[in-house]
Every structure is written in C-alpha cells, then in structure tokens.
PDB file of N, CA and C in Angstrom:
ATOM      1  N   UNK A   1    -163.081  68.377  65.395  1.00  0.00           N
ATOM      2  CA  UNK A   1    -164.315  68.315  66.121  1.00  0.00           C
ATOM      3  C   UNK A   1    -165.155  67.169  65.557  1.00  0.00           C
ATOM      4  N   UNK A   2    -166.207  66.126  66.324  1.00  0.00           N
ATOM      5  CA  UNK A   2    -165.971  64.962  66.230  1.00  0.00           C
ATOM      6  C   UNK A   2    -167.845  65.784  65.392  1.00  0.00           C
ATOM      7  N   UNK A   3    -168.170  64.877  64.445  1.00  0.00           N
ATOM      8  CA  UNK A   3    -169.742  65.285  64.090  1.00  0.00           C
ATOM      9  C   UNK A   3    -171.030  64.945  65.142  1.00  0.00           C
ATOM     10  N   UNK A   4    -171.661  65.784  65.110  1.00  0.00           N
ATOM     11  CA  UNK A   4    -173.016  65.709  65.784  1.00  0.00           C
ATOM     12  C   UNK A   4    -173.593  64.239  66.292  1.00  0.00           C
ATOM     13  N   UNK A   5    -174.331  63.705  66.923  1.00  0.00           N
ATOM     14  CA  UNK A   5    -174.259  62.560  66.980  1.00  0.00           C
ATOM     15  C   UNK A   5    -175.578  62.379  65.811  1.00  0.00           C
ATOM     16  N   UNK A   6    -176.943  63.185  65.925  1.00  0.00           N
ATOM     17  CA  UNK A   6    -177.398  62.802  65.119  1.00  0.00           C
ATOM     18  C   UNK A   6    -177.294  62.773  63.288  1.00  0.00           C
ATOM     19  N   UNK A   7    -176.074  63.326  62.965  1.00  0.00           N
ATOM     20  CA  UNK A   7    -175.128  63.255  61.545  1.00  0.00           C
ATOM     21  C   UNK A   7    -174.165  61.270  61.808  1.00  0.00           C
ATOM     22  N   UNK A   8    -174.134  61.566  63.192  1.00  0.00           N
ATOM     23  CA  UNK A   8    -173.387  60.028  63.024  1.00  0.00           C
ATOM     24  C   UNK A   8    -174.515  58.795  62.827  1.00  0.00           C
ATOM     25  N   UNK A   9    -175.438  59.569  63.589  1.00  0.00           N
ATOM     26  CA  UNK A   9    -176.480  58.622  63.199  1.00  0.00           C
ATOM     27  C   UNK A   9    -177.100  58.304  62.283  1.00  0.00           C
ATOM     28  N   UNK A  10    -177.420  59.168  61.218  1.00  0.00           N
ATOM     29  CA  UNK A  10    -178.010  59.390  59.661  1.00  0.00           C
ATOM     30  C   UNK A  10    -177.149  58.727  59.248  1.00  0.00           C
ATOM     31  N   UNK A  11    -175.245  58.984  59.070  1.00  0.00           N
ATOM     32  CA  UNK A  11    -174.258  58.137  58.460  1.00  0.00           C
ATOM     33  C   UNK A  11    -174.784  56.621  58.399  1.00  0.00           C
ATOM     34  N   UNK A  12    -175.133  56.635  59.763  1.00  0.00           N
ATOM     35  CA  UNK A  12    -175.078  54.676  60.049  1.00  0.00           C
ATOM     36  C   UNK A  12    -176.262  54.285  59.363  1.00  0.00           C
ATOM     37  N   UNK A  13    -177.274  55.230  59.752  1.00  0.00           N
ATOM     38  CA  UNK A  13    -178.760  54.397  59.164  1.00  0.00           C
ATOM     39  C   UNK A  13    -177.993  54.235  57.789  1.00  0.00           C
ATOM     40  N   UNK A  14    -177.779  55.116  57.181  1.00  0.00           N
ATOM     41  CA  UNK A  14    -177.581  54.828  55.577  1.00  0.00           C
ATOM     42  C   UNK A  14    -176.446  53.598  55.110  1.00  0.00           C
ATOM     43  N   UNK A  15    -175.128  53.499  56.039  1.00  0.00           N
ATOM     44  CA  UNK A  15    -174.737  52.347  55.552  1.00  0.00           C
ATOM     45  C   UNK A  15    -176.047  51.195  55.925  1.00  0.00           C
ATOM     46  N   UNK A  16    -176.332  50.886  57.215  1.00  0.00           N
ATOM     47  CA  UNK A  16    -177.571  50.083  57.549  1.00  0.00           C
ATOM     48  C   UNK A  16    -178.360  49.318  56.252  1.00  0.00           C
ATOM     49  N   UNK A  17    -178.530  50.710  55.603  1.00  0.00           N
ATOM     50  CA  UNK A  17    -179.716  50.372  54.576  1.00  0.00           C
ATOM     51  C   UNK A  17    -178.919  50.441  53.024  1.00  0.00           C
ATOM     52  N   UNK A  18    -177.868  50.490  53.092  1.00  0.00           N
ATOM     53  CA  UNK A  18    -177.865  50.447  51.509  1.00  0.00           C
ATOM     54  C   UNK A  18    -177.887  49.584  50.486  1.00  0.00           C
ATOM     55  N   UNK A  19    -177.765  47.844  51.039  1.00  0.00           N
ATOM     56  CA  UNK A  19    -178.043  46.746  50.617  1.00  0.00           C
ATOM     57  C   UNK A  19    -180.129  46.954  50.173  1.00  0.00           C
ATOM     58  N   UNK A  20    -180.558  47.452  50.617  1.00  0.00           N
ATOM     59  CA  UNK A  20    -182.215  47.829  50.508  1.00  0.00           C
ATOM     60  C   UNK A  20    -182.376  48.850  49.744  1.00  0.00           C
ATOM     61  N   UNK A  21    -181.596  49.625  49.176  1.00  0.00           N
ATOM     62  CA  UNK A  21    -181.871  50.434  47.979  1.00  0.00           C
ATOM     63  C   UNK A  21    -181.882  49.822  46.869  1.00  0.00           C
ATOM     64  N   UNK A  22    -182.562  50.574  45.505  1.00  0.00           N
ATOM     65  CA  UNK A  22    -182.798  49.955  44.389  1.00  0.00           C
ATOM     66  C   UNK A  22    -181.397  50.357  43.574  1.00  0.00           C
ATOM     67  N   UNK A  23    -181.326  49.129  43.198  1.00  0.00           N
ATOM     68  CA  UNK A  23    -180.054  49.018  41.762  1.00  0.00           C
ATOM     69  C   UNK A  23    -179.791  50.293  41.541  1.00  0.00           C
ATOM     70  N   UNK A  24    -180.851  50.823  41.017  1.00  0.00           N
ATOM     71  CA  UNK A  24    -180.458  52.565  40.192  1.00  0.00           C
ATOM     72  C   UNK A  24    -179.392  53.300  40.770  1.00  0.00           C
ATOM     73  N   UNK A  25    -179.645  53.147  42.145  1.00  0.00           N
ATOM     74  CA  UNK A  25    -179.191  54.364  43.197  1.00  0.00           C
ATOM     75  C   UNK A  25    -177.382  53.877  42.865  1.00  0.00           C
ATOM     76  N   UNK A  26    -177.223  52.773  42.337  1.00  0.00           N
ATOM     77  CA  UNK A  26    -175.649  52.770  42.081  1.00  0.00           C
ATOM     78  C   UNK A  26    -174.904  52.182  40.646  1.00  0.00           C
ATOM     79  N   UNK A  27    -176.159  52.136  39.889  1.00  0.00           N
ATOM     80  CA  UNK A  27    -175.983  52.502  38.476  1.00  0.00           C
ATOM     81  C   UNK A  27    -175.269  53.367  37.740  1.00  0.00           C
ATOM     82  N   UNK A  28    -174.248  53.627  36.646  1.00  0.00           N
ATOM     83  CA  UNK A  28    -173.810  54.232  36.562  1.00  0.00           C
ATOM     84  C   UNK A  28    -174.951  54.897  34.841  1.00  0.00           C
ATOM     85  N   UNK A  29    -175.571  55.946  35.185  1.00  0.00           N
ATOM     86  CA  UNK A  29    -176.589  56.184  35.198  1.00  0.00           C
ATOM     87  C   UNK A  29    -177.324  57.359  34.978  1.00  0.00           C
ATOM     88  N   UNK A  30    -178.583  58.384  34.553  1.00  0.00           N
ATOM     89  CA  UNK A  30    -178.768  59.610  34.316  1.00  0.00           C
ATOM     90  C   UNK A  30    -180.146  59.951  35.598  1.00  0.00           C
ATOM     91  N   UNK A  31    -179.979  58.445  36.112  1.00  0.00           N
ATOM     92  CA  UNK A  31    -181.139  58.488  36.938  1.00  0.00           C
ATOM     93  C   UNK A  31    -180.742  58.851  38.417  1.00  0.00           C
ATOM     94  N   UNK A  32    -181.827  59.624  39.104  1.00  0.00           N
ATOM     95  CA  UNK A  32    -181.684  60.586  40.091  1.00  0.00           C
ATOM     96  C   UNK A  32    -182.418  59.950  41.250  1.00  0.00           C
ATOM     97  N   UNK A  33    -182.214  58.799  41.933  1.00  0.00           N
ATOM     98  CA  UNK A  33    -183.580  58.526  43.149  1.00  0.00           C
ATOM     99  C   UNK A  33    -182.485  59.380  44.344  1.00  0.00           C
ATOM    100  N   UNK A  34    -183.641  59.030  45.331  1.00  0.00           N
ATOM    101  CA  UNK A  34    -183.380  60.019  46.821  1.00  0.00           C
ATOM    102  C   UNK A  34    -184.126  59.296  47.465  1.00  0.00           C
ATOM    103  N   UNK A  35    -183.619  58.825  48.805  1.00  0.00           N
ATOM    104  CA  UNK A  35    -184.260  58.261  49.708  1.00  0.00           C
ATOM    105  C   UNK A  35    -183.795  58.903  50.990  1.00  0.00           C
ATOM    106  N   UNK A  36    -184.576  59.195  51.852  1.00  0.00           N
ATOM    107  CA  UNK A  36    -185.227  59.815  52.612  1.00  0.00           C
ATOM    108  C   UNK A  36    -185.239  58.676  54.586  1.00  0.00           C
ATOM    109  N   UNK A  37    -184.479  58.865  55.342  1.00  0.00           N
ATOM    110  CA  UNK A  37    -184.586  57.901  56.574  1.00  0.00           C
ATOM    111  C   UNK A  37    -184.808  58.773  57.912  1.00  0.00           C
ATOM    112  N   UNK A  38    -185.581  58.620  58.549  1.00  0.00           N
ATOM    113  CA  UNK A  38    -186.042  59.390  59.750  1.00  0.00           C
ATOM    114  C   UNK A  38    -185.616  59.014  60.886  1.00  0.00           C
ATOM    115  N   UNK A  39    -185.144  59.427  61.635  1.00  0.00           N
ATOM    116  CA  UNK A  39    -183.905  59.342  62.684  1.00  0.00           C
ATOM    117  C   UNK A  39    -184.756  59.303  63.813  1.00  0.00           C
ATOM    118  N   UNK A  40    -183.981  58.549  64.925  1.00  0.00           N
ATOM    119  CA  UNK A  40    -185.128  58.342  66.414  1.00  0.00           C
ATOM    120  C   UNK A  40    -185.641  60.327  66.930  1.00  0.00           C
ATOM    121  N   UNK A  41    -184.945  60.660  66.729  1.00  0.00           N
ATOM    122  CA  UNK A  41    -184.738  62.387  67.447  1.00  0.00           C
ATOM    123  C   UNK A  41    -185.618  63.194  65.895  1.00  0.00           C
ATOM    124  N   UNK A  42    -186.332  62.134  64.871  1.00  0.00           N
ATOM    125  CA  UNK A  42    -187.414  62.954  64.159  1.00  0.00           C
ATOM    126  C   UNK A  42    -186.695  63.979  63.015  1.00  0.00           C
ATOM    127  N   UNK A  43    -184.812  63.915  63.155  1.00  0.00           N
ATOM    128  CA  UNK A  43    -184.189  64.494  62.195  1.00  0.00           C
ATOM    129  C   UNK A  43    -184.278  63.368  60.882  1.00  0.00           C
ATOM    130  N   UNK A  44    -184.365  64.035  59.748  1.00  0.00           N
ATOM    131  CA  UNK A  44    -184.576  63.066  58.702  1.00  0.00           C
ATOM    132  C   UNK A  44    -183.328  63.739  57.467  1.00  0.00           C
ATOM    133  N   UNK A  45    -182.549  62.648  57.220  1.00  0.00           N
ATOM    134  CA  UNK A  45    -181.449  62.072  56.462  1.00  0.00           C
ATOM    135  C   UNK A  45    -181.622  61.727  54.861  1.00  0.00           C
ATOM    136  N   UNK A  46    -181.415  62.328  54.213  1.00  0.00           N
ATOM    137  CA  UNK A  46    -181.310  62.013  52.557  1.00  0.00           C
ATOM    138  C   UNK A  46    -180.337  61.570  51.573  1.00  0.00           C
ATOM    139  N   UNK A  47    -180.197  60.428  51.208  1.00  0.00           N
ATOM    140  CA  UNK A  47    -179.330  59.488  50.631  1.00  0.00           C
ATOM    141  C   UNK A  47    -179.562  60.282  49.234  1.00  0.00           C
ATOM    142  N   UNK A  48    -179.255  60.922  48.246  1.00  0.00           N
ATOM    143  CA  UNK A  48    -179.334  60.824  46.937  1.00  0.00           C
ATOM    144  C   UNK A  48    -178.585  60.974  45.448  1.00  0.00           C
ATOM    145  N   UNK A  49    -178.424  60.404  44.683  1.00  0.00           N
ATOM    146  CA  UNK A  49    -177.752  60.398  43.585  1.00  0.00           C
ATOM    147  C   UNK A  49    -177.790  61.552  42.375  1.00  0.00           C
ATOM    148  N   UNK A  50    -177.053  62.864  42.454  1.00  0.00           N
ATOM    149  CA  UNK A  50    -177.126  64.098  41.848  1.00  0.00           C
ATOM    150  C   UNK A  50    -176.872  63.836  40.620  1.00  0.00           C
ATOM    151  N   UNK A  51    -176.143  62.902  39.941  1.00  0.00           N
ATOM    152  CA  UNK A  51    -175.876  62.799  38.569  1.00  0.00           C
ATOM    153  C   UNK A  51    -174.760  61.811  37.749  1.00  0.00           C
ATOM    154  N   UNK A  52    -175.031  61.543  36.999  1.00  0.00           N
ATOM    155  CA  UNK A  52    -173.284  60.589  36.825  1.00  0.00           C
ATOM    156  C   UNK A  52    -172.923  61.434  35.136  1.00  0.00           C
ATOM    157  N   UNK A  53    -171.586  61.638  34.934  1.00  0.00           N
ATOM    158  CA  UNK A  53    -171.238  62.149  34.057  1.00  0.00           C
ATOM    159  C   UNK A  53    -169.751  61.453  33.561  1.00  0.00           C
ATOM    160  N   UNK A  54    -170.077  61.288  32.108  1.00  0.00           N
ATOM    161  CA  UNK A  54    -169.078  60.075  31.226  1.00  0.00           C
ATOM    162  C   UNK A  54    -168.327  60.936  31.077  1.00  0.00           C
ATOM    163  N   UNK A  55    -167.897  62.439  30.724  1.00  0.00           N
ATOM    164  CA  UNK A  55    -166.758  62.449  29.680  1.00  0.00           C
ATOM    165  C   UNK A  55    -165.837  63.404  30.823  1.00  0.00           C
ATOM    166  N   UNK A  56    -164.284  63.411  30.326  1.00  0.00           N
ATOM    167  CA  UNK A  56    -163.436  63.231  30.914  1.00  0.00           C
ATOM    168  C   UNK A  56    -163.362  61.920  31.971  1.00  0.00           C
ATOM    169  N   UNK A  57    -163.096  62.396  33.236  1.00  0.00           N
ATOM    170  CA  UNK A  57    -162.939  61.336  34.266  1.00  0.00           C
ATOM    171  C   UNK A  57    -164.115  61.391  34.564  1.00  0.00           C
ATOM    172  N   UNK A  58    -165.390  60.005  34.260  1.00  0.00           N
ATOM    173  CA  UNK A  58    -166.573  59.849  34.758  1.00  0.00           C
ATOM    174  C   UNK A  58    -166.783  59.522  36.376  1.00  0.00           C
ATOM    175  N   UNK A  59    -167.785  60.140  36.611  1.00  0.00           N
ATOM    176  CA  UNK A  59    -167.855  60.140  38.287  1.00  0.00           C
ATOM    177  C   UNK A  59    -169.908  59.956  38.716  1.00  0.00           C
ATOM    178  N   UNK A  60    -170.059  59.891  39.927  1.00  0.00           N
ATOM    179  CA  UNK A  60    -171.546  59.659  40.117  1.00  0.00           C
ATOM    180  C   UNK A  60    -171.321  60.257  41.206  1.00  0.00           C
ATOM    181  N   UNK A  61    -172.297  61.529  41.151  1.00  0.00           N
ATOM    182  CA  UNK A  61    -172.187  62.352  42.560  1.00  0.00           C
ATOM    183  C   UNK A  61    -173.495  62.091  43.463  1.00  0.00           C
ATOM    184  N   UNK A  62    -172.910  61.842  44.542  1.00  0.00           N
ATOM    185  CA  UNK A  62    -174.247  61.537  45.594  1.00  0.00           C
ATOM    186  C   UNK A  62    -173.938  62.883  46.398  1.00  0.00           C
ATOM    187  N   UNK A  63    -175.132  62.805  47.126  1.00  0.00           N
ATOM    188  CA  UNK A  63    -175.331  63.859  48.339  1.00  0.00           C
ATOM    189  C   UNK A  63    -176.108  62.789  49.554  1.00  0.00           C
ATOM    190  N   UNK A  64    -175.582  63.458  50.641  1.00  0.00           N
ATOM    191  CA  UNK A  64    -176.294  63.428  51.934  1.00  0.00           C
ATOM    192  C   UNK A  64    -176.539  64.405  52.392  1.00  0.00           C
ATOM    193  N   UNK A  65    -177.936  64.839  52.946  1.00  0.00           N
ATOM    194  CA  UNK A  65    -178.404  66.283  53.643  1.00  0.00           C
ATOM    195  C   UNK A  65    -179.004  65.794  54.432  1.00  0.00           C
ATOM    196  N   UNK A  66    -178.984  66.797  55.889  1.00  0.00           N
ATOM    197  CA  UNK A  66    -179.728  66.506  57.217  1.00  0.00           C
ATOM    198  C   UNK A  66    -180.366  67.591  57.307  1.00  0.00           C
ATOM    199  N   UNK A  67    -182.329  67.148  56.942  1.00  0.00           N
ATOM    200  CA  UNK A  67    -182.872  68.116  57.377  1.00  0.00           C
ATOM    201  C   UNK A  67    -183.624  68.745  58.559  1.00  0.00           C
ATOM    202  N   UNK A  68    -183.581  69.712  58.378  1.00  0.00           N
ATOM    203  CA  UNK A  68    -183.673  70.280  60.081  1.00  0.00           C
ATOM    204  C   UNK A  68    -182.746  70.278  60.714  1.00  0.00           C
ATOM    205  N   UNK A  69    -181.748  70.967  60.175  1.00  0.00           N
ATOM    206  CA  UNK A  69    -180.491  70.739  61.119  1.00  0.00           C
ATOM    207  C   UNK A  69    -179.539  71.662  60.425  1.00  0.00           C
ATOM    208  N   UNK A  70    -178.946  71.863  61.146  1.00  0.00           N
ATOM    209  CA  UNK A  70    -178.060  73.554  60.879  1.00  0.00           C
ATOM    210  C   UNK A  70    -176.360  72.746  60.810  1.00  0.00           C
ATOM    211  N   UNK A  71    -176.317  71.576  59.933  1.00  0.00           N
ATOM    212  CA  UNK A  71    -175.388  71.314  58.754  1.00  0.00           C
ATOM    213  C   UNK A  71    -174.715  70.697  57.417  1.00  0.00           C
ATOM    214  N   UNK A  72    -174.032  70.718  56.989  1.00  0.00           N
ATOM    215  CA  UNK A  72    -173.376  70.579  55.322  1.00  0.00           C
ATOM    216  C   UNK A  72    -173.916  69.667  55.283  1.00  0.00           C
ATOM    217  N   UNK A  73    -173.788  69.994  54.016  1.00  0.00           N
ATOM    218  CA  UNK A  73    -174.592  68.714  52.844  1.00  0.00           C
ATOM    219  C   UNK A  73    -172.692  68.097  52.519  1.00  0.00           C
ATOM    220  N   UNK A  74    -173.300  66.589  52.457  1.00  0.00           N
ATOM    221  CA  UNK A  74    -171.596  65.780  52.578  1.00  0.00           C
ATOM    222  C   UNK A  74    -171.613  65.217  50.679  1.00  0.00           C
ATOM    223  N   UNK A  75    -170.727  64.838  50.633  1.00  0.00           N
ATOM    224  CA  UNK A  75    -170.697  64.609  49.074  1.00  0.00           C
ATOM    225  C   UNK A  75    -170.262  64.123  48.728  1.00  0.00           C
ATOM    226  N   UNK A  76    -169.974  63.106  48.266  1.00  0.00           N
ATOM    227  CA  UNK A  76    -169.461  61.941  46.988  1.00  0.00           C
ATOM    228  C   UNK A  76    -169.360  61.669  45.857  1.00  0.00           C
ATOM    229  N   UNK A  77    -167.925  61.210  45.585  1.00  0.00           N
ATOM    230  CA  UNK A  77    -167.743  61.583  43.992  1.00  0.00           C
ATOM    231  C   UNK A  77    -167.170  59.784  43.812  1.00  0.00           C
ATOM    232  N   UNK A  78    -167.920  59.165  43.372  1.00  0.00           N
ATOM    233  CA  UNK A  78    -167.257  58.235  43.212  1.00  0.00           C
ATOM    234  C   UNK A  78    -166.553  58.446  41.322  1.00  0.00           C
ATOM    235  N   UNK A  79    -165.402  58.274  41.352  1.00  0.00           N
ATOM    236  CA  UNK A  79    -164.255  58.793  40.113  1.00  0.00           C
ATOM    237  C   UNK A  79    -164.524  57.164  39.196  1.00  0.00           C
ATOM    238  N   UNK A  80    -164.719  56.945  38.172  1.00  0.00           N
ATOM    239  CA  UNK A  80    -164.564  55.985  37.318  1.00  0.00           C
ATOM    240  C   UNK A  80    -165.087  54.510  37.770  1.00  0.00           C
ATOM    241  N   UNK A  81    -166.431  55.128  37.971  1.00  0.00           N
ATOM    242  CA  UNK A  81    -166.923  54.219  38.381  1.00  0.00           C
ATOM    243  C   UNK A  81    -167.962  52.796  37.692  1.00  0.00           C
ATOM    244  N   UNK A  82    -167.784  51.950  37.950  1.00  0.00           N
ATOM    245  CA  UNK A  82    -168.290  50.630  37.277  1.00  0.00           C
ATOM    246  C   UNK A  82    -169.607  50.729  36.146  1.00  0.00           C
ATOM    247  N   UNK A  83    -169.472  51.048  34.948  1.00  0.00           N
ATOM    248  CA  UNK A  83    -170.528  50.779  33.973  1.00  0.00           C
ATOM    249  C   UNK A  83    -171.669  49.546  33.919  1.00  0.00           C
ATOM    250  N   UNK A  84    -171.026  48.447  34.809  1.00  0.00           N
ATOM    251  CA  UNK A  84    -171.463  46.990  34.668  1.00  0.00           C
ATOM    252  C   UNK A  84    -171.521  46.542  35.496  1.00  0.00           C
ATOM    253  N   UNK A  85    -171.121  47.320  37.025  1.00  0.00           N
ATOM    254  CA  UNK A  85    -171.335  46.363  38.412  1.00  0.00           C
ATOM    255  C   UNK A  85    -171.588  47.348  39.476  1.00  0.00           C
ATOM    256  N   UNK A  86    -172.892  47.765  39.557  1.00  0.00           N
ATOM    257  CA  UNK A  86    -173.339  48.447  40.858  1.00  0.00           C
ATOM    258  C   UNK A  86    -173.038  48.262  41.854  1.00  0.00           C
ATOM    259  N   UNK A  87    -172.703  46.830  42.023  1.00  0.00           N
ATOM    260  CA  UNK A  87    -172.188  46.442  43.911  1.00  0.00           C
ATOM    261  C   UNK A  87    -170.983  47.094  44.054  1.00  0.00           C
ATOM    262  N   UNK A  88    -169.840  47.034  42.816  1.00  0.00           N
ATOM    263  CA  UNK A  88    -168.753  47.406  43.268  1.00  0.00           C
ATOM    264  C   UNK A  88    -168.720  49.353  43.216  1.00  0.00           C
ATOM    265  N   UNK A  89    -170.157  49.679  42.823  1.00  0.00           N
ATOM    266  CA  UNK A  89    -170.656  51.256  42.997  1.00  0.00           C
ATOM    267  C   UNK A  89    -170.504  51.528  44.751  1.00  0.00           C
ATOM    268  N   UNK A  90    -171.869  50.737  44.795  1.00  0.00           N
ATOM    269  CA  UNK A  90    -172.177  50.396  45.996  1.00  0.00           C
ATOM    270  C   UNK A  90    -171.004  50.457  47.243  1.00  0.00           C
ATOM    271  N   UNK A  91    -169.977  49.574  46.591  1.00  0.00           N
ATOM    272  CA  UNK A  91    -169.060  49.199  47.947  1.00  0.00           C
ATOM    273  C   UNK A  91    -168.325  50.629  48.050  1.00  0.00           C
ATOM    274  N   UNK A  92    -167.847  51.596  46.686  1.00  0.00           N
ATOM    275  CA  UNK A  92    -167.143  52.683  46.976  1.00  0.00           C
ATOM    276  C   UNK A  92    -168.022  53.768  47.751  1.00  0.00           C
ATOM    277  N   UNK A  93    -169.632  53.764  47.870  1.00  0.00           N
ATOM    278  CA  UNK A  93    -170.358  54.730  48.561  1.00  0.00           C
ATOM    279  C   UNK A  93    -169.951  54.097  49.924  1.00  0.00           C
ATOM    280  N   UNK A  94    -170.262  52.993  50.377  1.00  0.00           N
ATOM    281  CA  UNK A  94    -170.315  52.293  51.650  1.00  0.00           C
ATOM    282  C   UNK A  94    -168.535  53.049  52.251  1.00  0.00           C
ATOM    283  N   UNK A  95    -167.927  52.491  51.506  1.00  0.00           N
ATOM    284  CA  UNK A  95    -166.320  53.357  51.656  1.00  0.00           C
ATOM    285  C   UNK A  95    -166.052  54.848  52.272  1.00  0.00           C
ATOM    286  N   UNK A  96    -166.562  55.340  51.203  1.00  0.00           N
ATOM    287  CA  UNK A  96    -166.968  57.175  51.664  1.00  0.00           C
ATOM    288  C   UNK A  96    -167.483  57.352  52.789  1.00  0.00           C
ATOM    289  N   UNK A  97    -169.073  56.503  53.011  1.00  0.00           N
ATOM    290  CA  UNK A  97    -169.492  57.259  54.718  1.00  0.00           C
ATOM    291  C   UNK A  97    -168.446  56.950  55.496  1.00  0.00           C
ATOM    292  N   UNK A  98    -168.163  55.345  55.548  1.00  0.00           N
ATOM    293  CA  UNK A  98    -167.282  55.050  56.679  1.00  0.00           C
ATOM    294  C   UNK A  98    -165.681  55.957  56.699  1.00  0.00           C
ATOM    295  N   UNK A  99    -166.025  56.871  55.998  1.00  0.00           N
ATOM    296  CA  UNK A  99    -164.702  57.811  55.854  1.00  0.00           C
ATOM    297  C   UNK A  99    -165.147  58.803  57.095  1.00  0.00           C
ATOM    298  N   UNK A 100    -166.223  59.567  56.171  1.00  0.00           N
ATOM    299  CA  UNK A 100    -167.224  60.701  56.916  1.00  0.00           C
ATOM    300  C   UNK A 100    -166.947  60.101  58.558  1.00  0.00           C
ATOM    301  N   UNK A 101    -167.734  59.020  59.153  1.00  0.00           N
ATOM    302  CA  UNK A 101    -167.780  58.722  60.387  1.00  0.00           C
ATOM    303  C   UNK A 101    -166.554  58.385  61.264  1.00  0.00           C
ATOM    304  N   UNK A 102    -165.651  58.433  60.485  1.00  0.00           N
ATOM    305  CA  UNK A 102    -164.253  58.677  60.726  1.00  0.00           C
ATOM    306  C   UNK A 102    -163.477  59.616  60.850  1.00  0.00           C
ATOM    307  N   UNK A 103    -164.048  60.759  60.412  1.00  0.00           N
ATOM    308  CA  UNK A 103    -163.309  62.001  60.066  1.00  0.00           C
ATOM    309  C   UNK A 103    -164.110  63.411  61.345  1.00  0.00           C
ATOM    310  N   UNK A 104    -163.537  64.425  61.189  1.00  0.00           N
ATOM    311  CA  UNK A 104    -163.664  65.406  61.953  1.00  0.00           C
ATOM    312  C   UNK A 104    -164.806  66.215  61.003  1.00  0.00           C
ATOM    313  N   UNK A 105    -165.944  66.858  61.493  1.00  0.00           N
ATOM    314  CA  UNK A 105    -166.967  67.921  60.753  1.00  0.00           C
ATOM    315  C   UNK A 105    -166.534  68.515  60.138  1.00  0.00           C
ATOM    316  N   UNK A 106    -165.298  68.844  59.526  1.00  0.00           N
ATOM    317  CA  UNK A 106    -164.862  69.877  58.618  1.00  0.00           C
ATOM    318  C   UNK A 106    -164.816  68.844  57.313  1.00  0.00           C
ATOM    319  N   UNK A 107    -164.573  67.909  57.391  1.00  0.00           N
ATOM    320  CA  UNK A 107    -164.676  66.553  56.141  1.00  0.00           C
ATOM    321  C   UNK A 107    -165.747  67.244  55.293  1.00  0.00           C
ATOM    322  N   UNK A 108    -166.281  67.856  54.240  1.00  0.00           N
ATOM    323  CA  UNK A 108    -167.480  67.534  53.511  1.00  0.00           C
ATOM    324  C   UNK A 108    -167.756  67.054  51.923  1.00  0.00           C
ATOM    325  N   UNK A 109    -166.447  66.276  52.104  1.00  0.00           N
ATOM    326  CA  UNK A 109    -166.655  65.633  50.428  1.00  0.00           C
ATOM    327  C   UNK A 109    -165.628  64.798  50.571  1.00  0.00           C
ATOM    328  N   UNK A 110    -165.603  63.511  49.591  1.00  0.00           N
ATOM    329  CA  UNK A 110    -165.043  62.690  49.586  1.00  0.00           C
ATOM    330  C   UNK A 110    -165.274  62.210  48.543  1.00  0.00           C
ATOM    331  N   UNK A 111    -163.922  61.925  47.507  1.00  0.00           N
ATOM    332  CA  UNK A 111    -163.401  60.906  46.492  1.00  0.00           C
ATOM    333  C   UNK A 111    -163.198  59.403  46.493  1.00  0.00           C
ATOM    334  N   UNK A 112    -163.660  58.994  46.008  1.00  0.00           N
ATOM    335  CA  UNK A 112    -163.808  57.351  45.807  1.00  0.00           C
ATOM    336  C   UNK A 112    -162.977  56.835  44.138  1.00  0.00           C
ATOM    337  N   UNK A 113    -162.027  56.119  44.235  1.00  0.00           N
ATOM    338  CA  UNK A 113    -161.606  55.792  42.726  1.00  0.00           C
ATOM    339  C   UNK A 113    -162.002  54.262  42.866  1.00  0.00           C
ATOM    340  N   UNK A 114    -163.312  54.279  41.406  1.00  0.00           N
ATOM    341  CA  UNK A 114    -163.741  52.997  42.259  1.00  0.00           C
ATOM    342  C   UNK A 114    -162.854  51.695  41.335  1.00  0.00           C
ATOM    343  N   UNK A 115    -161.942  52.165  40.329  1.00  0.00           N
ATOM    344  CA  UNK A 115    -161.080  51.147  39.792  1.00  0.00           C
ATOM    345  C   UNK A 115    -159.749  50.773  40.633  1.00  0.00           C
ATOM    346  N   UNK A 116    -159.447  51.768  41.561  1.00  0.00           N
ATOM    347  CA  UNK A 116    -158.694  51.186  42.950  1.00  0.00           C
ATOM    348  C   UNK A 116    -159.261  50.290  43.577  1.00  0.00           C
ATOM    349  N   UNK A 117    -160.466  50.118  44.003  1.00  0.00           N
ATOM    350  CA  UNK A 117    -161.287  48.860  44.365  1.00  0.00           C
ATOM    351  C   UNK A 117    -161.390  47.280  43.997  1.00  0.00           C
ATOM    352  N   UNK A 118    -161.062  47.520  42.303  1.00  0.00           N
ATOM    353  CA  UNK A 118    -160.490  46.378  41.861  1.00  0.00           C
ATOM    354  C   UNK A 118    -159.730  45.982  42.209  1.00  0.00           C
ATOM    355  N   UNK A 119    -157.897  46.466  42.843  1.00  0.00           N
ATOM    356  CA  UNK A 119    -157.051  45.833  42.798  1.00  0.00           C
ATOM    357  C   UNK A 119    -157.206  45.648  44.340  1.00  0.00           C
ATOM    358  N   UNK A 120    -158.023  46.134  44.969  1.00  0.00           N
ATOM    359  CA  UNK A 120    -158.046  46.278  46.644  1.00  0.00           C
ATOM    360  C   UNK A 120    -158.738  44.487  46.981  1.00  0.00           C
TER     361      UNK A 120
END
C-alpha cells in the first residue's frame, strides 16, 4: 500500500530542505536539533536527530513524525557513520527517505551503512 500523499509530501519537503539544515543535524554527535516543516494541507512534519551512540556499531538515529495524523513515526539508523564528514551523514539520511518514498507504508525504519557510501 503506497503512503499517504501527505507522508509523501513531508518525505519530499525534507529531502527539499536538508542542504538548509544546520551542520549539527548530521554531526556525529550528542546533539539533538528537530526541525519542524508545515505542509500545504497545515499537516506539520518533524525532521529530528534522537541520538548518536559510539560503542559497539556506532549509529545516529533520526526520526520523522507527522503530526496530526494517524501515522508511524519512520526511523533511521544511519550504522557507522562519518566522525569527520557530515555531508557524507547527510547523503546516507537523503538515501533513507528516498527509500521510504519508494517503499510501501509498512516500511518504518531503515538502515544506512554509511561506510558503504564510501566505496559507492
């Protein structure tokens, strides 16, 4: 089942905008921003970074939530991800939605290995 249109739409604003977020948001990092995008239909979309954690296999978990709206919170794990280069953070989040907007509503999490990216 294909997602809502306004979930496809939150997806897009957020690739749209993720060149316009601050560094932090793909830092590998203890810092938590959330940004917040309001959709033509007044549903509003939340980009945010839940945590990054070093030991074992280090990862940076984001969330997306649509509020006002009766579904899942989507999730991202980007796996070993860049200590020293946010863009190439960056490019594995950009990766993930365009997964999400690809995938069927039952999708609600997605793995990113962002040292596969290197050799990609």
């Amino acid at each position: 089942m294909a997602r809502p249109e306004f979930v496809q739409n939150g997806l897009k604003t957020i690739l749209e905008n993720l060149c316009s977020l601050e560094q932090r948001f793909f830092e590998a990092s203890s810092t938590r921003p959330r940004h917040s995008f309001t959709l033509e239909g007044g549903e509003e979309v939340t980009f945010g970074k839940e945590g990054y954690t070093r030991s074992g296999i280090s990862n940076i978990h984001y969330t997306i939530l649509f509020e006002n709206a009766d579904t899942d919170v989507l999730n991202i794990y980007l796996r070993n991800p860049s200590t020293d280069d946010p863009a190439l953070n960056m490019k594995g989040v950009r990766i993930a939605i365009e997964y999400f907007l690809s995938k069927a509503s039952t999708i609600l999490s997605r793995d990113v290995y962002v040292n596969e990216l290197l050799e990609a």
